[in-house]
N, C-alpha and C. Protein backbone atom coordinates (compact mmCIF):
# COMPACT_ATOMS: atom_id res chain seq x y z
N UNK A 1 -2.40 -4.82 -27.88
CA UNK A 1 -1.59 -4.00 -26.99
C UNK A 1 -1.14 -4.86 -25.81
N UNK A 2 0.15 -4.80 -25.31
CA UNK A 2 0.82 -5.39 -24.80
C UNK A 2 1.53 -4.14 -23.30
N UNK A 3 1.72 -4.99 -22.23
CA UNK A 3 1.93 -4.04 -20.78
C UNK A 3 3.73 -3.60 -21.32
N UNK A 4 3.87 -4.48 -22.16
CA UNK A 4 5.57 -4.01 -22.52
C UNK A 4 5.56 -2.64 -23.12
N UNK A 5 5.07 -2.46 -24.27
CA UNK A 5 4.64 -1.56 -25.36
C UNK A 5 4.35 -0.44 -24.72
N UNK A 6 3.44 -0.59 -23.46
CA UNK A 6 3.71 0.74 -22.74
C UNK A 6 4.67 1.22 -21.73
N UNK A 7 5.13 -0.09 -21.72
CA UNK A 7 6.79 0.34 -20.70
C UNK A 7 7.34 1.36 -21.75
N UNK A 8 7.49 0.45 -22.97
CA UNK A 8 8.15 1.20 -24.15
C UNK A 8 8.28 2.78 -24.26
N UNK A 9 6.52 3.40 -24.06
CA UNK A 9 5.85 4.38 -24.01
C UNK A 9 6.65 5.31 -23.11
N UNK A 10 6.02 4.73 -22.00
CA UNK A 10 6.77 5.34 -20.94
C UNK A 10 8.09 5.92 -20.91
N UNK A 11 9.02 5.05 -21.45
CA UNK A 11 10.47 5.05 -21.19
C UNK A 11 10.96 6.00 -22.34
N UNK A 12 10.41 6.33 -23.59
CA UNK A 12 10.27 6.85 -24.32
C UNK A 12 10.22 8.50 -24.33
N UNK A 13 8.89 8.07 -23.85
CA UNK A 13 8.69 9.74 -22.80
C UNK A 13 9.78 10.33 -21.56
N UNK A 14 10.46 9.60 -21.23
CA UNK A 14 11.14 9.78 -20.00
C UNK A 14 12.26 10.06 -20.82
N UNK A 15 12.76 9.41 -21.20
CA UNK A 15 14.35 9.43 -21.72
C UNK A 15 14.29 10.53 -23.29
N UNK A 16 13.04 10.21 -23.88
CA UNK A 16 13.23 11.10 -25.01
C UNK A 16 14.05 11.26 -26.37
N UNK A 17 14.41 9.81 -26.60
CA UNK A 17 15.18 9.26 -27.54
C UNK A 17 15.24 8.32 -27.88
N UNK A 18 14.96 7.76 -28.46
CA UNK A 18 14.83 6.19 -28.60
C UNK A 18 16.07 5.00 -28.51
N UNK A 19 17.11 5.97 -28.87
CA UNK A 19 18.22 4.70 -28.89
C UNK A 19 18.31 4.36 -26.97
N UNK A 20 18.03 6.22 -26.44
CA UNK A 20 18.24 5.46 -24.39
C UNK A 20 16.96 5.10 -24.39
N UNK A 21 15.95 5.25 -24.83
CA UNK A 21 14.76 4.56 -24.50
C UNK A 21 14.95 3.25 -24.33
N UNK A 22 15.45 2.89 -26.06
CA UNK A 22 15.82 1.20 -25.69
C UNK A 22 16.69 0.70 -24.55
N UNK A 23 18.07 1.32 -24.33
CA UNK A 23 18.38 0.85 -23.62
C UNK A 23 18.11 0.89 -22.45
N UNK A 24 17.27 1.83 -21.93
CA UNK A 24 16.70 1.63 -20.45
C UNK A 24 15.73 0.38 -20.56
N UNK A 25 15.29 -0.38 -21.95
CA UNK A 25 14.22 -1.50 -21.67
C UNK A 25 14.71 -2.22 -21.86
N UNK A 26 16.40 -2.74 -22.01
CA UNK A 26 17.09 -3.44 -22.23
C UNK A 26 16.90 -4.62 -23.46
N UNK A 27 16.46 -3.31 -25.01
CA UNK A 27 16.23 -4.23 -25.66
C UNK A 27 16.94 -3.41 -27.03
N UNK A 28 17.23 -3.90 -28.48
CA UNK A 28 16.99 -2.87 -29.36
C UNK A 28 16.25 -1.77 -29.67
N UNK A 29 17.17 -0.85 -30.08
CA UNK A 29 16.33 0.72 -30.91
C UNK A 29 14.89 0.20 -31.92
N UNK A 30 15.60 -0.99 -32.82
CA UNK A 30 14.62 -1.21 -33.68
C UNK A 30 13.44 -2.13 -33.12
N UNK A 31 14.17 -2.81 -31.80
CA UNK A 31 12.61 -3.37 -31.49
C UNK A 31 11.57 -2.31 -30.39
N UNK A 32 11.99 -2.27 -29.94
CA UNK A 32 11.94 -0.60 -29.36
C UNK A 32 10.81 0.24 -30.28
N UNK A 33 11.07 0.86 -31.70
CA UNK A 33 10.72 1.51 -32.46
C UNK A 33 9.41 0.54 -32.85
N UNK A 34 9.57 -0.56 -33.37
CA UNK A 34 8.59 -1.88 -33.92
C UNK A 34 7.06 -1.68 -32.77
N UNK A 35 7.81 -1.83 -31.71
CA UNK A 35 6.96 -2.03 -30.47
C UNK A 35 5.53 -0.54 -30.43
N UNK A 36 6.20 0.19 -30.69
CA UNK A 36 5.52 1.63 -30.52
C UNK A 36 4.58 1.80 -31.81
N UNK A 37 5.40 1.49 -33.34
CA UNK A 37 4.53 1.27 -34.61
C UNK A 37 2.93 0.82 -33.86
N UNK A 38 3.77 -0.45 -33.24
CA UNK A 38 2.50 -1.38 -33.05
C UNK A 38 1.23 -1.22 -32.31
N UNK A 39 1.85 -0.20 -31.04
CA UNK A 39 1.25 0.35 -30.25
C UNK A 39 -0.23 1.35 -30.94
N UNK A 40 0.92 2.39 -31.55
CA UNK A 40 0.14 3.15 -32.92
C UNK A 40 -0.90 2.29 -33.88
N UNK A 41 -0.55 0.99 -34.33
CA UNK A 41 -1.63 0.55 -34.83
C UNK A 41 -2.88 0.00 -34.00
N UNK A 42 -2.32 -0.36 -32.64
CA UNK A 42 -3.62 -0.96 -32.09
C UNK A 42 -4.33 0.41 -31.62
N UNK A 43 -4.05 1.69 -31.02
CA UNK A 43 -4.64 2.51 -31.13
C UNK A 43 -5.13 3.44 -32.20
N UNK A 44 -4.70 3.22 -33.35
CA UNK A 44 -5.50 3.39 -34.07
C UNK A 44 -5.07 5.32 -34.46
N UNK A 45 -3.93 5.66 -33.90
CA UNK A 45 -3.58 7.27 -34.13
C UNK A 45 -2.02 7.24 -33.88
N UNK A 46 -1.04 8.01 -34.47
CA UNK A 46 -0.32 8.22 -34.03
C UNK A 46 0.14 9.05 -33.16
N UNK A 47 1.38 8.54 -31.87
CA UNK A 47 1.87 8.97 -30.73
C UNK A 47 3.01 9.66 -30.40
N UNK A 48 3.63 9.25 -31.55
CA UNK A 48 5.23 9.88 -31.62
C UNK A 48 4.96 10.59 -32.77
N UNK A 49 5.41 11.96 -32.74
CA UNK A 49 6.31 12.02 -33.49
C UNK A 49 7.52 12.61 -34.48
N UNK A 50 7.95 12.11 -34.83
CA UNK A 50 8.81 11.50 -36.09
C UNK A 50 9.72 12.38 -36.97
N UNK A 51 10.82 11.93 -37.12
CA UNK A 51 11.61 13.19 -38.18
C UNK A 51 12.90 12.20 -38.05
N UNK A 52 13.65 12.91 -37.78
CA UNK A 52 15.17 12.08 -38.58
C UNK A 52 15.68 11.67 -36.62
N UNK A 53 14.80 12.03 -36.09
CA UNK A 53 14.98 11.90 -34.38
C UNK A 53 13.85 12.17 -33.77
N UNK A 54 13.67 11.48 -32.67
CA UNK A 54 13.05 11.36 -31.64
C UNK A 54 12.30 13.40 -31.45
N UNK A 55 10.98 13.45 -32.06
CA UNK A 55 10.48 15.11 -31.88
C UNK A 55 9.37 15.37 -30.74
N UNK A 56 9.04 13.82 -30.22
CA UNK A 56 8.20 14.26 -29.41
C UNK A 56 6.73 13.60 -29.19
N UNK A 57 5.69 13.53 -28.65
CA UNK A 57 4.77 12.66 -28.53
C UNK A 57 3.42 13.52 -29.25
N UNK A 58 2.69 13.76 -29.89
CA UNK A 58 1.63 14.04 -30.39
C UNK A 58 0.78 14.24 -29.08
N UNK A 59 -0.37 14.66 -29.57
CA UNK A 59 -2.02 15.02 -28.32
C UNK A 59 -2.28 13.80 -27.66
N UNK A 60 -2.39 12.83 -28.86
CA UNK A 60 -2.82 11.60 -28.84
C UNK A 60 -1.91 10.87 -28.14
N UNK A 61 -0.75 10.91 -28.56
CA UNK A 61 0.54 10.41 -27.46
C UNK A 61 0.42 11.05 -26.01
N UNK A 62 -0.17 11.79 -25.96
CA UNK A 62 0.42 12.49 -24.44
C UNK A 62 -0.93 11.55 -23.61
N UNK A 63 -2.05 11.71 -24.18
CA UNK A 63 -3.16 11.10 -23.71
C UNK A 63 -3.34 9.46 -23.73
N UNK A 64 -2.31 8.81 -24.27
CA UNK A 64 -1.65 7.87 -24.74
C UNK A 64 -0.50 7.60 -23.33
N UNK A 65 -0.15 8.17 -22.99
CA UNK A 65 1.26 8.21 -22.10
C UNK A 65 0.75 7.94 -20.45
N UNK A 66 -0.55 9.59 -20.95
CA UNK A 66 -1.09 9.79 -19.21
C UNK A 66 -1.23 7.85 -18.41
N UNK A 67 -2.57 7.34 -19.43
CA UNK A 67 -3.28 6.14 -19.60
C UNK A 67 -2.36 4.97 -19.38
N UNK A 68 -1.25 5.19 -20.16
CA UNK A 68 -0.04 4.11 -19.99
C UNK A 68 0.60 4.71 -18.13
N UNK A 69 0.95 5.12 -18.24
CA UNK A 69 1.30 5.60 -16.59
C UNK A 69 0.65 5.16 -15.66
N UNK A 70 -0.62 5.26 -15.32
CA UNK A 70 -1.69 4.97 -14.39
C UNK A 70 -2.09 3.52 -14.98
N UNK A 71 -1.95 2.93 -15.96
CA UNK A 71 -1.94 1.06 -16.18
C UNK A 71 -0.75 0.63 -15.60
N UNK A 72 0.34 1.12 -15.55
CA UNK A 72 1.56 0.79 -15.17
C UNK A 72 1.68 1.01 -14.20
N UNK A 73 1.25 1.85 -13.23
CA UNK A 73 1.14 1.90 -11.91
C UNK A 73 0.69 1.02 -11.17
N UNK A 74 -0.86 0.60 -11.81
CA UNK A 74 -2.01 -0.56 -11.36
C UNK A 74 -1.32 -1.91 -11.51
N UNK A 75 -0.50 -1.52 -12.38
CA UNK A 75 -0.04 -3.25 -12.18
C UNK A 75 1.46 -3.28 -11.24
N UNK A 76 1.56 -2.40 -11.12
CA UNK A 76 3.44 -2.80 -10.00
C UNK A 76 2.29 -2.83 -8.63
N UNK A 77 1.08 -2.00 -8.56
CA UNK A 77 0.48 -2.34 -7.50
C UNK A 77 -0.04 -3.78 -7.14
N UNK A 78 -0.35 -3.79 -8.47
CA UNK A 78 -1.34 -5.28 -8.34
C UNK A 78 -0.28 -6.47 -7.52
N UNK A 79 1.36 -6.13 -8.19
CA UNK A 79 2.03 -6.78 -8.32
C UNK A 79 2.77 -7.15 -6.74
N UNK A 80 2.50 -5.83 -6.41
CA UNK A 80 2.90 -5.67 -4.59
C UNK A 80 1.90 -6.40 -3.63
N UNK A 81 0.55 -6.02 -4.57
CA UNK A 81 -0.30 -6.69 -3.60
C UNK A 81 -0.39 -8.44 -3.29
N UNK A 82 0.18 -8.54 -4.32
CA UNK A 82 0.15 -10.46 -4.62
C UNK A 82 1.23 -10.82 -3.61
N UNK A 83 2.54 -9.91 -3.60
CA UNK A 83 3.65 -9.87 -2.82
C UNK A 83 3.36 -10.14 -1.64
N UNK A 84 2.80 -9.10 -1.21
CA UNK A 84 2.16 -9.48 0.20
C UNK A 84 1.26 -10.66 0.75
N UNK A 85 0.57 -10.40 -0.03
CA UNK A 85 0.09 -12.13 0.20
C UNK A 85 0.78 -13.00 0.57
N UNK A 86 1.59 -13.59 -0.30
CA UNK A 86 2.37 -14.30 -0.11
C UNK A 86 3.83 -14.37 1.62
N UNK A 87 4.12 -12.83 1.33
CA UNK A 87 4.67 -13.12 2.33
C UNK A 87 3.87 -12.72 3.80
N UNK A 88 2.73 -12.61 3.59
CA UNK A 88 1.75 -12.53 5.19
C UNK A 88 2.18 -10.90 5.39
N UNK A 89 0.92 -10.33 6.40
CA UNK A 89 1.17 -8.82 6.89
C UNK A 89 2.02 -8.91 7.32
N UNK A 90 2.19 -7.26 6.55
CA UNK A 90 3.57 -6.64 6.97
C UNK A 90 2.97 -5.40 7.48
N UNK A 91 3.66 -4.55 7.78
CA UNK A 91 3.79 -3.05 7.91
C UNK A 91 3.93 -2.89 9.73
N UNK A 92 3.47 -1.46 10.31
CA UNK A 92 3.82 -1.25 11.62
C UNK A 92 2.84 -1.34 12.30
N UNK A 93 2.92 -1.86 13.39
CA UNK A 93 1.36 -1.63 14.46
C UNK A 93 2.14 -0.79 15.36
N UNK A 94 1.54 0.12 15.98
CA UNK A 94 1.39 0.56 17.06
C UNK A 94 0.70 0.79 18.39
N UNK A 95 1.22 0.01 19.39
CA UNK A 95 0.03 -0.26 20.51
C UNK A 95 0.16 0.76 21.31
N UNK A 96 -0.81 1.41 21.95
CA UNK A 96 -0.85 2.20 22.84
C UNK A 96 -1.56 2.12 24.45
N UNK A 97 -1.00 1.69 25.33
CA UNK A 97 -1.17 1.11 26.59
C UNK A 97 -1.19 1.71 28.08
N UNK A 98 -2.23 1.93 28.92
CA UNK A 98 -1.71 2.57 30.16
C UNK A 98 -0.57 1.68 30.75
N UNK A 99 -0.01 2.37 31.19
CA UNK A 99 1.14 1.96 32.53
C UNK A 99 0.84 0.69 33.22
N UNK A 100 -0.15 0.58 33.69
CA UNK A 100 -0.65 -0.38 34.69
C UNK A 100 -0.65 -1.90 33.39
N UNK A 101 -1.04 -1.77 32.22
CA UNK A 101 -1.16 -3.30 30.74
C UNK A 101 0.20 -3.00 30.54
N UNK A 102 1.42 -2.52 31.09
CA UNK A 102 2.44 -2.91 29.94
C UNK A 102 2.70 -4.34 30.61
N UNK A 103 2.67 -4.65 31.82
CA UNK A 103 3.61 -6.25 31.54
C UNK A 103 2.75 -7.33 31.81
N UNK A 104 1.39 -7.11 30.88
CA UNK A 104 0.92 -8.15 29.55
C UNK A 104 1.00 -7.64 28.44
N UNK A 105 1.62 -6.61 27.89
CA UNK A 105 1.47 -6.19 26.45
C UNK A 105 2.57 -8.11 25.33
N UNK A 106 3.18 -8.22 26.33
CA UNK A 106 4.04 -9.35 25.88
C UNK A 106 3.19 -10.61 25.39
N UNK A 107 2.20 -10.33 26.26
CA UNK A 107 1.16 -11.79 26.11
C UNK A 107 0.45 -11.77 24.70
N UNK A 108 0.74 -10.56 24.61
CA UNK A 108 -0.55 -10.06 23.36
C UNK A 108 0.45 -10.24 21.96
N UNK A 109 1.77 -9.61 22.23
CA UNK A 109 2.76 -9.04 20.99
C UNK A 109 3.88 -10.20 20.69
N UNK A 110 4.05 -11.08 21.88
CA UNK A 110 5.00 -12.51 21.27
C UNK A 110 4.10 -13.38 20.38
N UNK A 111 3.01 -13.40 20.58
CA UNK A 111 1.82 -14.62 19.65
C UNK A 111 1.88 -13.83 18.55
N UNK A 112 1.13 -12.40 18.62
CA UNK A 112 1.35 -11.81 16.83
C UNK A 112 2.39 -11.41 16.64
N UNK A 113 3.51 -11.42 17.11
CA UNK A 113 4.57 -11.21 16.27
C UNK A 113 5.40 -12.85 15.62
N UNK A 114 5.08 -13.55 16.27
CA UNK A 114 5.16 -15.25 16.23
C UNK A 114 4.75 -15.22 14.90
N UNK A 115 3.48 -14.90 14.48
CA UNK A 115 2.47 -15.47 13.41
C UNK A 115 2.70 -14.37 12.23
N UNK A 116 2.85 -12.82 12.51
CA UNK A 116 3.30 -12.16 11.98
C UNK A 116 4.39 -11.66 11.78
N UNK A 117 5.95 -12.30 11.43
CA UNK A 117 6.92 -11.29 11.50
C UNK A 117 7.47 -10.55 10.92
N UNK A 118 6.64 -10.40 9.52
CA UNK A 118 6.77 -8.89 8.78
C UNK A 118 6.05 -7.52 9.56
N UNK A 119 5.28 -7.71 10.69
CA UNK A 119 4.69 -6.56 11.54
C UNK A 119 5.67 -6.16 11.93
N UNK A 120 6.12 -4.87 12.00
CA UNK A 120 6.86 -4.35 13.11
C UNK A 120 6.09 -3.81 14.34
N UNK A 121 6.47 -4.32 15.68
CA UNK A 121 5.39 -3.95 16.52
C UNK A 121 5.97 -2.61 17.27
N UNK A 122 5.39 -1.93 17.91
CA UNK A 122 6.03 -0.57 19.13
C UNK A 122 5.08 -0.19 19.88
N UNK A 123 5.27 -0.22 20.95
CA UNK A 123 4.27 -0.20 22.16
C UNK A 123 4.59 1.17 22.90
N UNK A 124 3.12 1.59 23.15
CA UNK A 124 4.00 2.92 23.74
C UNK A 124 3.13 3.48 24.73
N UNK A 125 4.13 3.40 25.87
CA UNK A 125 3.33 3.82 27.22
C UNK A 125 2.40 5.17 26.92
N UNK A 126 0.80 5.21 27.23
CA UNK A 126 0.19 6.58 27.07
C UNK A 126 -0.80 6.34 28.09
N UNK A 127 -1.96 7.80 28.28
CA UNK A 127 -2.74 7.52 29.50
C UNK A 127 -3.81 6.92 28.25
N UNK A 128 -4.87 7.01 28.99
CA UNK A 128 -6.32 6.29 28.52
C UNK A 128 -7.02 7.20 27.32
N UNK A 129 -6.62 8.67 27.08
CA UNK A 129 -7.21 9.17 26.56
C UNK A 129 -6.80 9.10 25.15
N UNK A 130 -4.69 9.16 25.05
CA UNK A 130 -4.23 8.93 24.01
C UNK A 130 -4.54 7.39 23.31
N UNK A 131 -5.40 6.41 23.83
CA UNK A 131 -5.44 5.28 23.08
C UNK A 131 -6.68 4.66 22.40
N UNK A 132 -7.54 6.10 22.94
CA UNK A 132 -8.81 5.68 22.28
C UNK A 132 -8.90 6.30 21.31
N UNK A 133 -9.62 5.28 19.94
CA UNK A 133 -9.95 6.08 18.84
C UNK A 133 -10.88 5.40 17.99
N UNK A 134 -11.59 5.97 17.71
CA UNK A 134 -12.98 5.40 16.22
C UNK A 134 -12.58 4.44 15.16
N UNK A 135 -13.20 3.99 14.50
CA UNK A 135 -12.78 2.96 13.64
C UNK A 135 -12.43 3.90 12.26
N UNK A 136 -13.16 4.67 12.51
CA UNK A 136 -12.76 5.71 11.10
C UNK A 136 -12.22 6.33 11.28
N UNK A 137 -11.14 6.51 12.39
CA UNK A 137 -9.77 7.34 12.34
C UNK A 137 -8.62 6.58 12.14
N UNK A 138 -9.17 4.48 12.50
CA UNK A 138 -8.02 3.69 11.71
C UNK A 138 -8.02 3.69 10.73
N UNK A 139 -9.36 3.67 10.14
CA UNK A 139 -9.74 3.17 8.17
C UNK A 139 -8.88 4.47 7.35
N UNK A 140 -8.45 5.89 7.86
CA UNK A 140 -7.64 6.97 7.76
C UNK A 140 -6.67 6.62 7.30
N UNK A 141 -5.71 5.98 8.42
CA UNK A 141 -4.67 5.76 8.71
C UNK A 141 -3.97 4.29 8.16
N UNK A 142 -4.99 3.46 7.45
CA UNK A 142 -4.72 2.40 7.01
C UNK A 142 -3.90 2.66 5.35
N UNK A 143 -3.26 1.49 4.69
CA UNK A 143 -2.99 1.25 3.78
C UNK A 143 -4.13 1.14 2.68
N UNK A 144 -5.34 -0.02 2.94
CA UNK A 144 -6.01 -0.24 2.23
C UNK A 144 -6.05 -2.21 2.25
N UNK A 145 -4.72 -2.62 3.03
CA UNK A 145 -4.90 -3.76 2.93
C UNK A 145 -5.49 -4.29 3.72
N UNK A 146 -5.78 -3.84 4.90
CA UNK A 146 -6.90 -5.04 5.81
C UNK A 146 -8.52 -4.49 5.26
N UNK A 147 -8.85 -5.10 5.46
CA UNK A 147 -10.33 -4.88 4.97
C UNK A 147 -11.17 -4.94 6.37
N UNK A 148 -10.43 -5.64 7.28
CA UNK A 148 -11.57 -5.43 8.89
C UNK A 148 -10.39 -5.30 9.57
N UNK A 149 -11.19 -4.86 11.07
CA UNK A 149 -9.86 -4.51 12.12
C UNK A 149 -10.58 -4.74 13.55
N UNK A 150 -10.03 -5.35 14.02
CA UNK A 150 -10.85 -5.64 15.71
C UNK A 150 -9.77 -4.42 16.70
N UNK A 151 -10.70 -4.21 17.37
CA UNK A 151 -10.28 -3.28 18.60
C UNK A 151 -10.34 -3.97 20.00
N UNK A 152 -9.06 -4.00 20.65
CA UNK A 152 -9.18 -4.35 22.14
C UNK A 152 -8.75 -3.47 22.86
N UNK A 153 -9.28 -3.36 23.87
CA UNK A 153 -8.98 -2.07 25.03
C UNK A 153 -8.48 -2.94 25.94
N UNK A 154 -7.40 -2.95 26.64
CA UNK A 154 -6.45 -3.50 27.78
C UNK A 154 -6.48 -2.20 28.63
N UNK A 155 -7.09 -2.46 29.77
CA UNK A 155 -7.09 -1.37 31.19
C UNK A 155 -7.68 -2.38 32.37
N UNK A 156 -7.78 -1.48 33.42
CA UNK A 156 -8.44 -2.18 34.79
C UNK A 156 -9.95 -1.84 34.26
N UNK A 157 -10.66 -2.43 35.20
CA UNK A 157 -11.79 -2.79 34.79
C UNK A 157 -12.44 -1.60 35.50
N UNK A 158 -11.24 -0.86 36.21
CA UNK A 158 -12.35 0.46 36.79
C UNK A 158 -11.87 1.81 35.56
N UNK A 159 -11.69 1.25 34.77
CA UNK A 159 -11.17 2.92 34.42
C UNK A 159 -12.58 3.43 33.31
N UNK A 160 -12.31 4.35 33.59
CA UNK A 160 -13.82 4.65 32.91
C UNK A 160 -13.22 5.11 31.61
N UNK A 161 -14.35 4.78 30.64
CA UNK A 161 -14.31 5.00 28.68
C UNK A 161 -15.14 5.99 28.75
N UNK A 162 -15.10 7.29 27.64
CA UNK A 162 -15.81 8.06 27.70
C UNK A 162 -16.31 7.75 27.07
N UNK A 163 -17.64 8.44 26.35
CA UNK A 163 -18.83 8.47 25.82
C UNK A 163 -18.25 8.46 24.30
N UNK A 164 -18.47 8.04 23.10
CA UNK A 164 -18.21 8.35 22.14
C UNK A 164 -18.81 7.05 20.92
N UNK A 165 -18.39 7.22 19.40
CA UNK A 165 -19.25 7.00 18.99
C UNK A 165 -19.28 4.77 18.86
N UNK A 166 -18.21 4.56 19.57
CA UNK A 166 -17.54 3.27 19.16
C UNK A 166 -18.12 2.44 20.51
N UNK A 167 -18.89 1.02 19.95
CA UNK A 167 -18.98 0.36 20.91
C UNK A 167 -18.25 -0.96 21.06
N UNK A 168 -17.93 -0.98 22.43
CA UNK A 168 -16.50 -2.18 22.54
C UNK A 168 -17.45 -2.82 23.50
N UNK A 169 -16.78 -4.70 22.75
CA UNK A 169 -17.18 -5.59 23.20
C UNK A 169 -16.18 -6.32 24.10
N UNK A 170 -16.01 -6.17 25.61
CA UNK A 170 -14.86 -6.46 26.59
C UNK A 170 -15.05 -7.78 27.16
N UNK A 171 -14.78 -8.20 27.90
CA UNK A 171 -14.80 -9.69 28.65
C UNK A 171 -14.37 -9.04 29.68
N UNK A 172 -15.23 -9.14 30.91
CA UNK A 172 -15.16 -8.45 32.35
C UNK A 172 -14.56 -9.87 33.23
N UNK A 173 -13.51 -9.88 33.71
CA UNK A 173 -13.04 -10.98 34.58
C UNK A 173 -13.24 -10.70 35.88
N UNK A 174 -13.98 -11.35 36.93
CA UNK A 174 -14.11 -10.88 37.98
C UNK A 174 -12.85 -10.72 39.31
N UNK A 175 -12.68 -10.12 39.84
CA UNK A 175 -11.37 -9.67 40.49
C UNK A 175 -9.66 -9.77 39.89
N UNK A 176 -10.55 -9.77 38.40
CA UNK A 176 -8.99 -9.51 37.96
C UNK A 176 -8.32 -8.40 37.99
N UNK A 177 -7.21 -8.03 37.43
CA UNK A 177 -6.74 -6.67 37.57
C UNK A 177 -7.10 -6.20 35.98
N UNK A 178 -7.49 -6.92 34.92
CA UNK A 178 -7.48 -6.18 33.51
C UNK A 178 -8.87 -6.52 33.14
N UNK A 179 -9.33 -5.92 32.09
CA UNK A 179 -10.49 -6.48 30.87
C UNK A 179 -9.42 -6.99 29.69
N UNK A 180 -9.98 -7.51 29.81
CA UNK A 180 -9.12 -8.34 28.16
C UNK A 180 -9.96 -9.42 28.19
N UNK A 181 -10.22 -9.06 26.34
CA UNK A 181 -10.66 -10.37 26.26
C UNK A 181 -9.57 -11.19 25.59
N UNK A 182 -9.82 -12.87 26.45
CA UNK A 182 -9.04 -14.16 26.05
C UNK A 182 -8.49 -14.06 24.65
């Protein structure tokens, strides 16, 4: 069994005819048809079928189809995921900053956007309360592609953090105006 054979499948099921089947796989009816035989023999039941036209997919075909769908999925994923790799993170960050950190938010967002410029970045003025949040309300909100995530809190060094379940590791500068760490 071959990842084509279930394109085949697929397209089969979708279109519901074999001559547009083929041509949505941009190949012959008869190789098209060959492909699916074959399919049928490596599984061992038949999936289609059969009459003087295209009648339809059998039990075994449908359960046959589901399986092909969700392999075919896993691999355009697989296939995105390699994508990315290659071209370095992408997707959106969103920073959320009191009033007083926006003009160092630049210090922070020209270096990763430098190193990252598939990120889209957006910064957005909020008080202290809108910017705090748990690590398991990012792991939520994530894709699935970072696997770790560091948290920095940018404020004055007087503003008070409430109580909650996340502990942050800051760099206290003495008479500076921010915490940030370097």
């Amino acid at each position: 069994m071959v990842l084509r054979q279930l394109e085949y499948l697929a397209a089969l099921a979708r279109e519901k005819h074999f001559g547009r089947a083929a041509d949505a796989c941009h190949v012959s009816q008869p190789t098209l048809s060959a492909a699916i035989r074959l399919l049928e023999d490596d599984l061992g039941a038949p999936i289609v079928e059969r009459g003087h036209r295209y009648v339809g997919l059998t039990a075994q075909g449908q359960v046959a189809l589901e399986h092909a769908q969700r392999v075919l999925a896993e691999v355009e994923n697989l296939r995105r995921s390699l994508e990315e790799i290659d071209k370095g993170l992408t997707g959106r960050l969103r920073i959320g900053v009191v009033p007083t950190a926006l003009p160092i938010v630049s210090q922070i967002t020209g270096p990763f956007f430098a190193r990252f410029p598939g990120v889209t970045v957006a910064v957005v003025d909020a008080g202290p309360a809108a910017i705090l949040f748990t690590p398991s309300s990012v792991a939520e909100t994530t894709s699935g592609v970072a696997n770790e995530m560091s948290t920095t809190i940018v404020c004055q060094p007087s503003t008070p953090i409430p109580d909650h379940d996340t502990s942050f590791d800051g760099v206290a500068v003495p008479d500076a105006p921010f915490t940030w760490p370097p």
